[in-house]
Protein backbone atom coordinates (compact mmCIF):
# COMPACT_ATOMS: atom_id res chain seq x y z
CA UNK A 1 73.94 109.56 106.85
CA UNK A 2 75.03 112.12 104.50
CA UNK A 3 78.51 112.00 105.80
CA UNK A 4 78.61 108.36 105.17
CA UNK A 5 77.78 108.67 101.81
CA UNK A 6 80.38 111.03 101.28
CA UNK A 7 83.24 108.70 102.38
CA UNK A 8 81.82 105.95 100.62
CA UNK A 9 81.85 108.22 97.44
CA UNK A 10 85.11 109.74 98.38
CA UNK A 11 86.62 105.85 98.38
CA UNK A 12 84.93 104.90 95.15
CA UNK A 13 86.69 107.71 93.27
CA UNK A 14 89.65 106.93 95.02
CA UNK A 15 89.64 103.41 94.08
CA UNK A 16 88.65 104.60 90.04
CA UNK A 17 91.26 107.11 90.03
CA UNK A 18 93.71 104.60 91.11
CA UNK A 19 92.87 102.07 88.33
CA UNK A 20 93.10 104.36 85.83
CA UNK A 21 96.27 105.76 86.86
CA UNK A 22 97.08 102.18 86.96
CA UNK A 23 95.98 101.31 83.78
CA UNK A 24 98.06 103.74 82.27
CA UNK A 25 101.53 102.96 80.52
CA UNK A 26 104.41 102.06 82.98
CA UNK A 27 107.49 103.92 81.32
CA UNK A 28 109.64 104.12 84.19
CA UNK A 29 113.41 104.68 82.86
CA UNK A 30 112.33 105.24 79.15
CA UNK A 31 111.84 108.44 76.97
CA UNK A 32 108.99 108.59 75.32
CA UNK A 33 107.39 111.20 72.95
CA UNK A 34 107.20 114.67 74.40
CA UNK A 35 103.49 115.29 73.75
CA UNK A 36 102.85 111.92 75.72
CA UNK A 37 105.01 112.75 78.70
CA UNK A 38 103.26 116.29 79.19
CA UNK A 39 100.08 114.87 78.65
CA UNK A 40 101.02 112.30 81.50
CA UNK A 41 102.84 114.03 83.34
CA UNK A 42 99.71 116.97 83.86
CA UNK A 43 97.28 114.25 84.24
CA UNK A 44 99.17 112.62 86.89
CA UNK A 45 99.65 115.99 89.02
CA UNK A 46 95.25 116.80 87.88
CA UNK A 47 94.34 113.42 89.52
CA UNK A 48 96.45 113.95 92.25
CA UNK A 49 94.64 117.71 92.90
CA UNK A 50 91.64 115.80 92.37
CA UNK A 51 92.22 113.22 95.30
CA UNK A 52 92.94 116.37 97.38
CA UNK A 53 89.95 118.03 96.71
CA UNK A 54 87.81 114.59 97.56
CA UNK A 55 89.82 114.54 101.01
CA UNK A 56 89.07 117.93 101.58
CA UNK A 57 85.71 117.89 101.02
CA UNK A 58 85.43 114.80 103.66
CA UNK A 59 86.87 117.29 106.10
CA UNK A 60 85.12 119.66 105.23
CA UNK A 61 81.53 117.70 105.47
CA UNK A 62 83.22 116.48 108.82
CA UNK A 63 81.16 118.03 111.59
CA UNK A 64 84.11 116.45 114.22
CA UNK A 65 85.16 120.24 114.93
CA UNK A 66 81.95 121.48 115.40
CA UNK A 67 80.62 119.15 117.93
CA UNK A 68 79.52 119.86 121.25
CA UNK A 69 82.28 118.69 123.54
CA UNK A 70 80.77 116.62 126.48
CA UNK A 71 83.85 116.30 128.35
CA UNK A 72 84.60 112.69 127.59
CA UNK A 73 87.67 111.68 126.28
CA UNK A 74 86.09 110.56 123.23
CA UNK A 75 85.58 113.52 121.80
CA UNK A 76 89.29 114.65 121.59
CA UNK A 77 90.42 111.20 120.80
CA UNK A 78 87.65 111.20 117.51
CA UNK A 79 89.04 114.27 116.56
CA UNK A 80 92.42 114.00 116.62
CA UNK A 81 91.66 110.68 114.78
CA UNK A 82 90.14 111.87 112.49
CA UNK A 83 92.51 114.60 111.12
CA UNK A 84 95.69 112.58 111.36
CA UNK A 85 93.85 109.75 109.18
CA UNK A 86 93.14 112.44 106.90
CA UNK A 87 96.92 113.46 107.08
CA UNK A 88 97.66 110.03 106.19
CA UNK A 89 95.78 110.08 102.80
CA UNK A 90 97.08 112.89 101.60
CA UNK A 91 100.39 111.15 102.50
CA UNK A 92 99.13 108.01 100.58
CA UNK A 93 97.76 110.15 97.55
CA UNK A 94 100.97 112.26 97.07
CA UNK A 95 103.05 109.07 96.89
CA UNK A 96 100.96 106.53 95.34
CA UNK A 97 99.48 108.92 92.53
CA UNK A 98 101.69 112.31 92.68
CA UNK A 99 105.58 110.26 92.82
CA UNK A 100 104.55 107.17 91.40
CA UNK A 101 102.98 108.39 88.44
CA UNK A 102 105.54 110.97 88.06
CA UNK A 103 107.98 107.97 87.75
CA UNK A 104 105.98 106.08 85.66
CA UNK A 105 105.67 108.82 82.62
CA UNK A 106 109.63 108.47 82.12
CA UNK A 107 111.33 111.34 80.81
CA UNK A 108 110.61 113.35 77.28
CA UNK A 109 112.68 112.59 74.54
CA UNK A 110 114.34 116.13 74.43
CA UNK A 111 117.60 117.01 75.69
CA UNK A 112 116.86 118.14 78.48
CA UNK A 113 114.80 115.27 79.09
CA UNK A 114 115.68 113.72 82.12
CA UNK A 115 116.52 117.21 83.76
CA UNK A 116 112.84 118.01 83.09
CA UNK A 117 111.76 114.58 84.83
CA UNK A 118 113.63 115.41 87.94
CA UNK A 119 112.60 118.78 88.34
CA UNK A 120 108.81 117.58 88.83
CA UNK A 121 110.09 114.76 90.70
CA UNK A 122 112.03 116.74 92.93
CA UNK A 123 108.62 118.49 93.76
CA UNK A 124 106.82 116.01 94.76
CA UNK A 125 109.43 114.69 96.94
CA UNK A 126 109.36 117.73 98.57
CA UNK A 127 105.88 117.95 98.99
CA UNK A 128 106.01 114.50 100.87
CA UNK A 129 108.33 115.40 102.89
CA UNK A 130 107.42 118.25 104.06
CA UNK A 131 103.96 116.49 104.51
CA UNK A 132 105.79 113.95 106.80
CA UNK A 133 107.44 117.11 108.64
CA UNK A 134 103.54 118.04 109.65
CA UNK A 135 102.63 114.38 110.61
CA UNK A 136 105.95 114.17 112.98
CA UNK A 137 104.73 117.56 114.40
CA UNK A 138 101.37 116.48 114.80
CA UNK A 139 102.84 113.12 116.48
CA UNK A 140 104.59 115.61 119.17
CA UNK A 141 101.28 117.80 119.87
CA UNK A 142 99.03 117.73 122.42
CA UNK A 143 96.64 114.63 121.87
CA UNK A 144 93.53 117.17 121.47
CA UNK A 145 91.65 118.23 118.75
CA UNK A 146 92.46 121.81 118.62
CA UNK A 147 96.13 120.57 118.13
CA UNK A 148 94.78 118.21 115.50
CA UNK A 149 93.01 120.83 113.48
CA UNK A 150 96.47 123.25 114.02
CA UNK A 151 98.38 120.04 111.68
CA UNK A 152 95.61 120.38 109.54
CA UNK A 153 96.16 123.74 109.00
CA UNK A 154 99.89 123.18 108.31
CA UNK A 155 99.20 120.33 106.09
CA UNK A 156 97.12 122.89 104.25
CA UNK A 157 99.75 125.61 104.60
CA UNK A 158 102.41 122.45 102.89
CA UNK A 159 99.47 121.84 100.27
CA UNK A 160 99.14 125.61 99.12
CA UNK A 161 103.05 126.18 98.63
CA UNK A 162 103.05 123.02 97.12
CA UNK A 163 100.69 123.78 94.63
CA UNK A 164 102.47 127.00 93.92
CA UNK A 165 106.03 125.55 93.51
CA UNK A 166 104.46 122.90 91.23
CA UNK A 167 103.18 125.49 88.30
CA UNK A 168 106.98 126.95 88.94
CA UNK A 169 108.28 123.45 88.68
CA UNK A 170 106.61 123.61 85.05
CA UNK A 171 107.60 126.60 84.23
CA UNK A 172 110.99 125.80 84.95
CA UNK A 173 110.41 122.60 83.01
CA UNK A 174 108.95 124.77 79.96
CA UNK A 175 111.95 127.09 80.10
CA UNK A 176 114.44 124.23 79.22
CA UNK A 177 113.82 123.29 75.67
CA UNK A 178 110.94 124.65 73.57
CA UNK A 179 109.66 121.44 72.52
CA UNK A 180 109.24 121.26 76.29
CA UNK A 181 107.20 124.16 76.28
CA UNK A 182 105.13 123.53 73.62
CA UNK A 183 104.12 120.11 75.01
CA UNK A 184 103.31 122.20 78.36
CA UNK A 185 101.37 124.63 76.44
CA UNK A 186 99.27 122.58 74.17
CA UNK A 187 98.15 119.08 75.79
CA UNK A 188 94.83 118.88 76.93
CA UNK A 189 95.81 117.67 80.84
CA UNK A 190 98.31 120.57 80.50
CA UNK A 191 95.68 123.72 80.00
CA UNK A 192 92.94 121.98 82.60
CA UNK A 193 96.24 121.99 85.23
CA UNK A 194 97.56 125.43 84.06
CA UNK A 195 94.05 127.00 84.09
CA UNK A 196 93.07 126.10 87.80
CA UNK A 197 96.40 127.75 88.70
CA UNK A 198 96.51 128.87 92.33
């Protein structure tokens, strides 16, 4: 029962999350001010963090692993379900909230504007990709759960360098135009992301 409640209240923050992101302003090819664009551009990658931490947690109240194997098949099929579903939502989450939002905050109106854009969007492409990298390898494993919990691991393994190269990817952003780093610096999205650095 509890673990039921769990996904239901995983979903429904899912679901608010993704309103509000899609509430916000679609500014896809424009420059806007470069307050706004940090401010957007750190809330988009927070929510994003945020949606991982909700799938985690379902894992993590999962008790799939820890089950008593009874030697039918269902057991490995339910687990091996289970984490490549999960897989799939952090999939969904890093495109739908992590790219698209990226996109939609446009570029700053600096200079180095557009550079700055690409950098964080370069990023996240990465981070999908080598998130599809783990699904392809889980595709090619074993169909048992021990092999499914191994891709969780590397999706993990993705998520943690990911995370990493991110705060580089703003610091590299930062270090192109001091406007730039200002923005980074002093929006409120920007200090909540910067002080939950991994």
């Amino acid at each position: 029962m509890k673990t039921w409640l769990a996904v239901i209240a995983g979903i429904v923050a899912v679901l608010v999350l993704g309103a509000i992101v899609a509430e916000g302003q679609d500014n896809t090819g424009d420059t806007v001010r470069t307050s706004a664009w940090a401010d957007d551009v750190c809330g988009t990658v927070g929510t994003w963090e945020g949606q991982l931490e909700d799938i985690g947690n379902d894992v993590a109240l999962s008790n799939v692993g820890a089950r008593q194997n009874d030697g039918g098949s269902g057991d490995h099929v339910e687990g091996t379900l289970y984490v490549r579903e999960a897989l799939g939502r952090v999939i969904d989450a890093t495109n739908d909230t992590l790219q698209e939002g990226l996109k939609r905050a446009g570029a700053p109106d600096v200079a180095q504007g557009e550079a700055a854009s690409l950098i964080l969007r370069n990023w996240a492409q990465q981070t999908e990709n080598d998130l599809h990298a783990v699904r392809v390898l889980l595709k090619e494993s074993p169909n048992t759960t021990a092999a499914a919990f191994r891709g969780l691991g590397a999706a993990v393994a993705v998520l943690e360098r990911s995370a990493i190269a991110g705060r580089a990817a703003f610091r590299q952003v930062a270090a192109l135009d001091g406007e730039l780093a200002s923005a980074i610096g002093d929006e409120n999205n920007c200090e909540e992301l910067m002080r939950e650095e991994p």
